[in-house]
Every structure is written in structure tokens, then in C-alpha cells.
PDB file of N, CA and C in Angstrom:
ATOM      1  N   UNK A   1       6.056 -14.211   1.232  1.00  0.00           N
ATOM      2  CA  UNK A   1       5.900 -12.765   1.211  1.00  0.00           C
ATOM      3  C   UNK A   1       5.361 -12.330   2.566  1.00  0.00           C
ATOM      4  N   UNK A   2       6.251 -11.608   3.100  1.00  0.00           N
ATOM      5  CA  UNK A   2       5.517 -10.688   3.921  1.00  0.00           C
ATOM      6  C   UNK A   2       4.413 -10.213   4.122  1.00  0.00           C
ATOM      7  N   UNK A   3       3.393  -9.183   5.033  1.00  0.00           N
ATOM      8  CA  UNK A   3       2.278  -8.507   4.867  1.00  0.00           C
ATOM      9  C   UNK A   3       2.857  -7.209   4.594  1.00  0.00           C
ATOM     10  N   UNK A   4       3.653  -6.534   4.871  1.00  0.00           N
ATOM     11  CA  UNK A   4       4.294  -5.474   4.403  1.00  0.00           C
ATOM     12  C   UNK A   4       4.929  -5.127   2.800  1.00  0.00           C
ATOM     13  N   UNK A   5       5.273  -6.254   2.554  1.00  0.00           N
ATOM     14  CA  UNK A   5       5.534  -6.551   1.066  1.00  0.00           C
ATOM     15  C   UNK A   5       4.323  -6.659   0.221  1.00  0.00           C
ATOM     16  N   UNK A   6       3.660  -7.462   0.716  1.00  0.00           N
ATOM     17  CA  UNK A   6       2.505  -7.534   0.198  1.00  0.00           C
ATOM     18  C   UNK A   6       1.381  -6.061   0.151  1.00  0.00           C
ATOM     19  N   UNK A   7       1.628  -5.493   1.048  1.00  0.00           N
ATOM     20  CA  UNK A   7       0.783  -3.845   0.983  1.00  0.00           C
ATOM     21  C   UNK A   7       1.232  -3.141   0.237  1.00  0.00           C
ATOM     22  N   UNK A   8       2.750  -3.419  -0.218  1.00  0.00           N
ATOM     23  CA  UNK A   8       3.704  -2.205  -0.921  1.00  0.00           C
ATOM     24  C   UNK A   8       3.638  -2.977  -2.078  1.00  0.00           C
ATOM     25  N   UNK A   9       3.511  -3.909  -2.977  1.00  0.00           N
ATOM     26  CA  UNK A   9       2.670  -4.963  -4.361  1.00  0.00           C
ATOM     27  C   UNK A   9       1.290  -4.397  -4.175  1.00  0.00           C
ATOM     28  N   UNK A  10       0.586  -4.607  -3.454  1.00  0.00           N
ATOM     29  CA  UNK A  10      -0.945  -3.987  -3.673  1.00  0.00           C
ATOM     30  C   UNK A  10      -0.964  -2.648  -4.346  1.00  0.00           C
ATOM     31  N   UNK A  11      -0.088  -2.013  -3.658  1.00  0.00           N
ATOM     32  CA  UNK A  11      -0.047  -0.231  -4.135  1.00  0.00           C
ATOM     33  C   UNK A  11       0.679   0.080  -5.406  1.00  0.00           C
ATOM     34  N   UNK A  12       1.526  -0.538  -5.660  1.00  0.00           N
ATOM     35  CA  UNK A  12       2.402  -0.993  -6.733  1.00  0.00           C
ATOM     36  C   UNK A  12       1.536  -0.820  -7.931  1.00  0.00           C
ATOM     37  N   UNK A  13       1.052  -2.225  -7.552  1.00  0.00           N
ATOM     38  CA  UNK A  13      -0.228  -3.118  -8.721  1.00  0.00           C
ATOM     39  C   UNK A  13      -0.864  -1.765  -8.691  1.00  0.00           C
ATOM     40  N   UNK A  14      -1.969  -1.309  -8.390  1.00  0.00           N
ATOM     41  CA  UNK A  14      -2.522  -0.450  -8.188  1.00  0.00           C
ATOM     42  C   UNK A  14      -2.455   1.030  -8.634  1.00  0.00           C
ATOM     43  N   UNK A  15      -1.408   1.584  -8.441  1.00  0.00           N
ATOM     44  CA  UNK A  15      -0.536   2.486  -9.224  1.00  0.00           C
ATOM     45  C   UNK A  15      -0.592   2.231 -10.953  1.00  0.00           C
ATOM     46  N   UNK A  16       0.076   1.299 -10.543  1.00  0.00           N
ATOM     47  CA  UNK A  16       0.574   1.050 -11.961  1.00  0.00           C
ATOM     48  C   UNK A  16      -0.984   0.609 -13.173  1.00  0.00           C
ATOM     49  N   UNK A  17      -1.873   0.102 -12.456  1.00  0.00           N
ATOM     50  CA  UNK A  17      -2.654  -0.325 -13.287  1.00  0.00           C
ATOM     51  C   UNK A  17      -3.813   1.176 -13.409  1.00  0.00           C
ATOM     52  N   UNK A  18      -3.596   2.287 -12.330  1.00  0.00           N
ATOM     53  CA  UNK A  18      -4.477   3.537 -12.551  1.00  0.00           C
ATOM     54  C   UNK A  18      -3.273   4.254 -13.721  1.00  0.00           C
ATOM     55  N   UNK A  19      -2.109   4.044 -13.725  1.00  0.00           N
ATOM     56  CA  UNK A  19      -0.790   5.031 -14.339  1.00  0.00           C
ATOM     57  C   UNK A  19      -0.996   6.257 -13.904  1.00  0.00           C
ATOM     58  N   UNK A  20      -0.611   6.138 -12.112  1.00  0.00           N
ATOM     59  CA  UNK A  20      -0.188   7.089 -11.726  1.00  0.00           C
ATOM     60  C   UNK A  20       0.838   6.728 -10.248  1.00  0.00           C
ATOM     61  N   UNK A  21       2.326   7.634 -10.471  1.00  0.00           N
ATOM     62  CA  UNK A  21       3.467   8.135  -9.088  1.00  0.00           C
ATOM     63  C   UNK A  21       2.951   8.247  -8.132  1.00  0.00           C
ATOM     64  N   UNK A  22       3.417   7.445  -7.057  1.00  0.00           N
ATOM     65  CA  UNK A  22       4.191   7.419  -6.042  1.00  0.00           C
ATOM     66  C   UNK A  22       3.013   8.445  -5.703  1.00  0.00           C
ATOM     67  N   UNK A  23       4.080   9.810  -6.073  1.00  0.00           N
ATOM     68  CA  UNK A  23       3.448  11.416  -5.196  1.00  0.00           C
ATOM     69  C   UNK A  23       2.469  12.109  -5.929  1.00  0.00           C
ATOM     70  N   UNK A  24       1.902  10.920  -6.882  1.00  0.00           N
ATOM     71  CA  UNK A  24       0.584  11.310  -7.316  1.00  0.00           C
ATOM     72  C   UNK A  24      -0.247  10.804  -6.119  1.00  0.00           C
ATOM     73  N   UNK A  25      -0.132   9.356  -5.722  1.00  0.00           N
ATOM     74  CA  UNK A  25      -0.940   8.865  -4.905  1.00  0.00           C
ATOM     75  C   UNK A  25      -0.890   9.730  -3.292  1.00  0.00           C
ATOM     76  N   UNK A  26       0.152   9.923  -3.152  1.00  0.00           N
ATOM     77  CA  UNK A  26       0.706  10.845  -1.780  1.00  0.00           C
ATOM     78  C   UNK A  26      -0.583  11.911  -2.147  1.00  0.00           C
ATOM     79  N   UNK A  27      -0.454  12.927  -2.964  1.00  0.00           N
ATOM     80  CA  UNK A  27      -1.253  14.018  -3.083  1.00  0.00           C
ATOM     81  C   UNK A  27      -3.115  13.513  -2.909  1.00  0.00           C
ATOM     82  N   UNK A  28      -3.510  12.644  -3.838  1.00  0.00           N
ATOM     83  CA  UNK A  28      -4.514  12.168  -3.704  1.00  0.00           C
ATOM     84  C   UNK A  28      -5.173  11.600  -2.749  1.00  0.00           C
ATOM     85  N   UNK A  29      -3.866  11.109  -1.652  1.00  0.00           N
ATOM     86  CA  UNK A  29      -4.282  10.432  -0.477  1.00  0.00           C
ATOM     87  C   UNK A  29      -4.238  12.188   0.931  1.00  0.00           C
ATOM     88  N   UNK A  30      -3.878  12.673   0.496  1.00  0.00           N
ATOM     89  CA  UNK A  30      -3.679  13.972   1.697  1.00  0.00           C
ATOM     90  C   UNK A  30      -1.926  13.291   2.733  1.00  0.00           C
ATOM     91  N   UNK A  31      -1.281  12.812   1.831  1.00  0.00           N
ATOM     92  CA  UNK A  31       0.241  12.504   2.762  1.00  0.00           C
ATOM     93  C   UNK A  31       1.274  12.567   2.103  1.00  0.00           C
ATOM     94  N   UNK A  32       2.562  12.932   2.842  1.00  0.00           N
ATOM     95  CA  UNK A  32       3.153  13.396   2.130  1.00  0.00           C
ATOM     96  C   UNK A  32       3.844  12.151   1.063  1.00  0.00           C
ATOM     97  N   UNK A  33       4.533  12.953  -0.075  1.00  0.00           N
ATOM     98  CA  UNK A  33       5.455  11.740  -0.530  1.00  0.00           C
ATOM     99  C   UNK A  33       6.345  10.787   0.131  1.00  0.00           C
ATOM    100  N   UNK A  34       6.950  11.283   0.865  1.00  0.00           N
ATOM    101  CA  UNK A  34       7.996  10.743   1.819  1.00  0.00           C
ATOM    102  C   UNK A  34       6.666   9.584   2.619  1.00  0.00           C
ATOM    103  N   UNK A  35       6.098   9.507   3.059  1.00  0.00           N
ATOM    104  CA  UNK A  35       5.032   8.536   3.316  1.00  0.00           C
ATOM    105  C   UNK A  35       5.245   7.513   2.694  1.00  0.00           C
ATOM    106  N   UNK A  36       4.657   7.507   1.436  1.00  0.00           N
ATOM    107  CA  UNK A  36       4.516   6.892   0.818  1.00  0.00           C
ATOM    108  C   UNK A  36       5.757   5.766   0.239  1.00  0.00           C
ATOM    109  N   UNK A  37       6.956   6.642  -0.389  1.00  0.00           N
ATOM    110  CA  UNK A  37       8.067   6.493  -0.288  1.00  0.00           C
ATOM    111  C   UNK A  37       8.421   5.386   1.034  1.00  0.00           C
ATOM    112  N   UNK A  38       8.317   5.706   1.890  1.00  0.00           N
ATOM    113  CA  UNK A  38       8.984   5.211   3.122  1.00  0.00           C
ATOM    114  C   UNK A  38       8.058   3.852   2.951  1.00  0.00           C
ATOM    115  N   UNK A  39       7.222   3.484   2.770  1.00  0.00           N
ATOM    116  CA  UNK A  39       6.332   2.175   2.626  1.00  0.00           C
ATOM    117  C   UNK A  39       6.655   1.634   1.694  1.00  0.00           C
ATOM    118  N   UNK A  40       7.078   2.261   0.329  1.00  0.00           N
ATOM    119  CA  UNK A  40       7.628   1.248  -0.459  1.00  0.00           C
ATOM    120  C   UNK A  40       8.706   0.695  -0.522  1.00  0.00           C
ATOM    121  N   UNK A  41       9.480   1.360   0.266  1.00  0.00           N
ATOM    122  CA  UNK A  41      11.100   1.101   0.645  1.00  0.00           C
ATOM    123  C   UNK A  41      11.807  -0.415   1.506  1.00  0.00           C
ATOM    124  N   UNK A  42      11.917  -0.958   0.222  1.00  0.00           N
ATOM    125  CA  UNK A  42      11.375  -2.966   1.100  1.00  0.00           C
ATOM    126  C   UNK A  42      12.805  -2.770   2.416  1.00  0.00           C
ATOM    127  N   UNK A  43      13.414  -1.842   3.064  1.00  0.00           N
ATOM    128  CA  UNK A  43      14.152  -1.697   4.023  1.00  0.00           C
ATOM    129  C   UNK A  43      13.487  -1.233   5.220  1.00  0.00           C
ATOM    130  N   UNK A  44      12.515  -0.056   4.555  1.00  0.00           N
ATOM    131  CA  UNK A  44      12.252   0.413   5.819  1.00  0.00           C
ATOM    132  C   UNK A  44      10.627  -0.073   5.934  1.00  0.00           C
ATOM    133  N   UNK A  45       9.657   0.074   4.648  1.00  0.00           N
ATOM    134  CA  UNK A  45       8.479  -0.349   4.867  1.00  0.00           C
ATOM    135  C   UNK A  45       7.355  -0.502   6.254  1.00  0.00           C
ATOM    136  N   UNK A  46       7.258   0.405   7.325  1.00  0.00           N
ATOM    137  CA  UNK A  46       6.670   0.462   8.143  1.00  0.00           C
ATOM    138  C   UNK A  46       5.508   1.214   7.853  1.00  0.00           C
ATOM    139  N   UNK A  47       4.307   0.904   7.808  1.00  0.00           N
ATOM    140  CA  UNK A  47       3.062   1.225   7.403  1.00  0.00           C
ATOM    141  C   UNK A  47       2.191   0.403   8.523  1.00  0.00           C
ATOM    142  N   UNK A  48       1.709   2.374   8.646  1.00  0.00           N
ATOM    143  CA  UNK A  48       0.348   1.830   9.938  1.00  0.00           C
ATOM    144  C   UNK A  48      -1.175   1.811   8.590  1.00  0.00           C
ATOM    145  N   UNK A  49      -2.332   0.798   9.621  1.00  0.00           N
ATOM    146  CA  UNK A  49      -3.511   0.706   9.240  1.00  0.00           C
ATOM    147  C   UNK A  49      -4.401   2.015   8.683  1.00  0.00           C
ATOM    148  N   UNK A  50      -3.640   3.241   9.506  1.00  0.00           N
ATOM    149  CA  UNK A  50      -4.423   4.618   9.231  1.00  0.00           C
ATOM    150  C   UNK A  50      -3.815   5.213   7.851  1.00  0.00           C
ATOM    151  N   UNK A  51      -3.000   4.828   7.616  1.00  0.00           N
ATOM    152  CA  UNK A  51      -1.969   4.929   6.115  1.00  0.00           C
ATOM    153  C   UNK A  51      -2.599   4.431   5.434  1.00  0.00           C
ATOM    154  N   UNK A  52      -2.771   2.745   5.774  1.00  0.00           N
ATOM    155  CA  UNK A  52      -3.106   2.414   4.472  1.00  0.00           C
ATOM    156  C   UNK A  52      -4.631   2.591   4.160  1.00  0.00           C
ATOM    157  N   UNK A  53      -5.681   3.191   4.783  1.00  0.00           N
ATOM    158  CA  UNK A  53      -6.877   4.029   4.624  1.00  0.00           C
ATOM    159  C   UNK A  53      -6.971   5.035   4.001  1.00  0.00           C
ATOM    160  N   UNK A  54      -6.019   6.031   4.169  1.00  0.00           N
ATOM    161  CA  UNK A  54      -6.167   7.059   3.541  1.00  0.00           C
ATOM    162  C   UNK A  54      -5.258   6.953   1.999  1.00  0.00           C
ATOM    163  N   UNK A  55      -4.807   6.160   1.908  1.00  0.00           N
ATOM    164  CA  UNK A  55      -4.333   5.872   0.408  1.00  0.00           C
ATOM    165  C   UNK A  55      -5.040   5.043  -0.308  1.00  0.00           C
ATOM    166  N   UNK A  56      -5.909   4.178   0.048  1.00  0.00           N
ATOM    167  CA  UNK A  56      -7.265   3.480  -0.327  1.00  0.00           C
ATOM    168  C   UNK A  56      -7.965   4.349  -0.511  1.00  0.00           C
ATOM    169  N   UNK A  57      -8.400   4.940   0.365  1.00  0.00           N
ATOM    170  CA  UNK A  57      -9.481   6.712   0.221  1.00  0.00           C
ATOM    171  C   UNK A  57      -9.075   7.824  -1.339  1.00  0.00           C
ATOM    172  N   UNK A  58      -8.085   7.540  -1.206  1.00  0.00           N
ATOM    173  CA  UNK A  58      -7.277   8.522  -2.201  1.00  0.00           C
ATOM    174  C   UNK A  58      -7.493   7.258  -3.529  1.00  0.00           C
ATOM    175  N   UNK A  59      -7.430   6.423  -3.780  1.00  0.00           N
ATOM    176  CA  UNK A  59      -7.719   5.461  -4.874  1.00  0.00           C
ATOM    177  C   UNK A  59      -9.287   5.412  -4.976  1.00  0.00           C
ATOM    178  N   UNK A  60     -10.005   5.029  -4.062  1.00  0.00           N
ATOM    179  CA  UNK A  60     -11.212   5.072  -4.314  1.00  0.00           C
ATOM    180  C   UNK A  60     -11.324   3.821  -4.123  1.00  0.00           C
ATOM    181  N   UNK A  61     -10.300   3.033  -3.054  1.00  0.00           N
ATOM    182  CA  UNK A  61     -10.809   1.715  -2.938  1.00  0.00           C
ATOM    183  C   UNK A  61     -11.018   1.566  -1.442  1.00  0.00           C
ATOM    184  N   UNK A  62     -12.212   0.316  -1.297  1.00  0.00           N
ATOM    185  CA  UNK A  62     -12.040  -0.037   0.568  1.00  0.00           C
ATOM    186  C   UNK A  62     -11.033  -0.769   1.016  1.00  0.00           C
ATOM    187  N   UNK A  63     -11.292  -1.230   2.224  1.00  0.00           N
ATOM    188  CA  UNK A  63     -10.156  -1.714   2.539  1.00  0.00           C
ATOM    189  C   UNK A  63     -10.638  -3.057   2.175  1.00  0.00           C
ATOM    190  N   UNK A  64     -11.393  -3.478   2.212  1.00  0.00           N
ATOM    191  CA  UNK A  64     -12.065  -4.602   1.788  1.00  0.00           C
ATOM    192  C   UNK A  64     -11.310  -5.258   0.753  1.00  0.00           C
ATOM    193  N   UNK A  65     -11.714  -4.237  -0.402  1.00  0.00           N
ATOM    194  CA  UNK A  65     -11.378  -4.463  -1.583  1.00  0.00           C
ATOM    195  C   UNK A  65      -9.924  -4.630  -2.195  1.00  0.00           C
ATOM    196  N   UNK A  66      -9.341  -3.809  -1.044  1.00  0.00           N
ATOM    197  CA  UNK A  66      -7.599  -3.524  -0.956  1.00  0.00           C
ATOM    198  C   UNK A  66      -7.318  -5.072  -0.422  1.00  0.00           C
ATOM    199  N   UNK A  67      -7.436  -5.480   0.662  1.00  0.00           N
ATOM    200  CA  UNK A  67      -7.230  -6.447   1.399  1.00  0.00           C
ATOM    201  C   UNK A  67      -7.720  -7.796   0.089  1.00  0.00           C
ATOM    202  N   UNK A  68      -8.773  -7.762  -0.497  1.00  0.00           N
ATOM    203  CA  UNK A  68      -9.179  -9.194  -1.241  1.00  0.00           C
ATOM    204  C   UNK A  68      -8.304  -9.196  -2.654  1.00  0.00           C
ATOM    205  N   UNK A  69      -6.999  -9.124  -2.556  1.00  0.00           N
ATOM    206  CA  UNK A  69      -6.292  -9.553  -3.526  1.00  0.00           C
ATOM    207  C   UNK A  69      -5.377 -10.580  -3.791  1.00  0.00           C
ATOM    208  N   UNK A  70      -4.457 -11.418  -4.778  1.00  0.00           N
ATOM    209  CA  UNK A  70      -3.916 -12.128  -4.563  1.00  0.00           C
ATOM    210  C   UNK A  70      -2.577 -11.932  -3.636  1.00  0.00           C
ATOM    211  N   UNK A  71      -2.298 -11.108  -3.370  1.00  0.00           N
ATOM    212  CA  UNK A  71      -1.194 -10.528  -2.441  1.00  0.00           C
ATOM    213  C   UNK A  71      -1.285 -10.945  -0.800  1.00  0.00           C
ATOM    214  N   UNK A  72      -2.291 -11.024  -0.847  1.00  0.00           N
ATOM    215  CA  UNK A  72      -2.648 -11.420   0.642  1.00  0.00           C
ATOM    216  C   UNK A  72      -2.988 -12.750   0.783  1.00  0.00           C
ATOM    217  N   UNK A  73      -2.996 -13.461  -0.127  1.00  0.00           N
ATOM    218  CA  UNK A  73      -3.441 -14.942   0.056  1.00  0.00           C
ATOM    219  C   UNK A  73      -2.599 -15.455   0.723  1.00  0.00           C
ATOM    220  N   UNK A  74      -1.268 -15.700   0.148  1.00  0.00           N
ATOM    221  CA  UNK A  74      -0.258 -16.879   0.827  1.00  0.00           C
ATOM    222  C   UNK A  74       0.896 -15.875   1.853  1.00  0.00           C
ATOM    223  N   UNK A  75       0.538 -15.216   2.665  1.00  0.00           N
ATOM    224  CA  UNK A  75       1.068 -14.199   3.209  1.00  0.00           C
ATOM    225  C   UNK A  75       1.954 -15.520   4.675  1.00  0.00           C
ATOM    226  N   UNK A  76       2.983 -15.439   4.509  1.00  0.00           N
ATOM    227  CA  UNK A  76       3.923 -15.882   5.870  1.00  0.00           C
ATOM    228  C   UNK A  76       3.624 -15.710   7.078  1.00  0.00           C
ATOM    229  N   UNK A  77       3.889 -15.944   8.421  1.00  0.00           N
ATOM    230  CA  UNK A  77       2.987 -15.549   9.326  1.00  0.00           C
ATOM    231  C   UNK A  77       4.645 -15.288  10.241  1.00  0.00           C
ATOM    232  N   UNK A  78       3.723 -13.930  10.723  1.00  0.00           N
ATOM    233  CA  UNK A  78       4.545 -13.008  11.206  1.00  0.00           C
ATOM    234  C   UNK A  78       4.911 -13.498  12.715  1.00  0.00           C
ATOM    235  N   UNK A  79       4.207 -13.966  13.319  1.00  0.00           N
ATOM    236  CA  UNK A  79       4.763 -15.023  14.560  1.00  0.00           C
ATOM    237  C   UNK A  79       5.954 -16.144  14.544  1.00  0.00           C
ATOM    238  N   UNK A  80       7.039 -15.349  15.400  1.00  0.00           N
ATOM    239  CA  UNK A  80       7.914 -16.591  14.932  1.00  0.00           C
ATOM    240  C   UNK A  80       7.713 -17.463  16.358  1.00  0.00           C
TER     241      UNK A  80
END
């Protein structure tokens, strides 16, 4: 898995385990849907660090806490 894959499973998980959309989280985070959208989109998935803050912010989680999941454990390494 990717780290990009793996951010867009974190939010996923996350979502799904508060039961709340996509452009629920968009609204809650202050960005638009299309944001959000565009990160989950395993094509285009480009997500900066300041994104994924303010959608943590909007959950009520740190990054800490975002970051210490199983998603990030066995993450591929992006250096080829």
C-alpha cells in the first residue's frame, strides 16, 4: 500500500466508523467537496500535509492519532 492509499483508508475507516459523507467531512473540515473527492480518487489522490490537518481538525483527530493506525504500518517506500 501506498502512503496515499493509505491516507484515503484512514479517512475512509474514519468516515465510515463516525457515519458520515465525503462532503460531510469537506464541510466540517472548511474544504471543498471536490477536495476531498479528489483524495479519494485512487487515480488522482494527491493530498498535501495542510489537507490532511484540516480534515483531522474537522474530525477531531491529531495528526498523531491519524498517523498511529494500522494503515501506516506496512506502507511501501516511495523511493524507487
Amino acid at each position: 500500500m501506498s502512503v496515499k492509499d493509505a491516507v484515503a483508508a484512514r479517512f475512509d475507516r474514519l468516515c465510515r466508523e463516525r457515519g458520515i459523507r465525503y462532503n460531510e467531512l469537506a464541510t466540517l473540515a472548511g474544504v471543498t467537496p471536490s477536495t476531498v473527492y479528489s483524495m479519494m480518487d485512487p487515480v488522482r489522490r494527491d493530498v498535501s500535509v495542510v489537507t490532511v490537518k484540516k480534515l483531522c481538525d474537522g474530525l477531531g483527530v491529531t495528526l498523531g492519532a491519524f498517523f498511529s493506525a494500522p494503515e501506516f504500518e506496512m506502507l511501501e517506500q516511495e523511493i524507487e
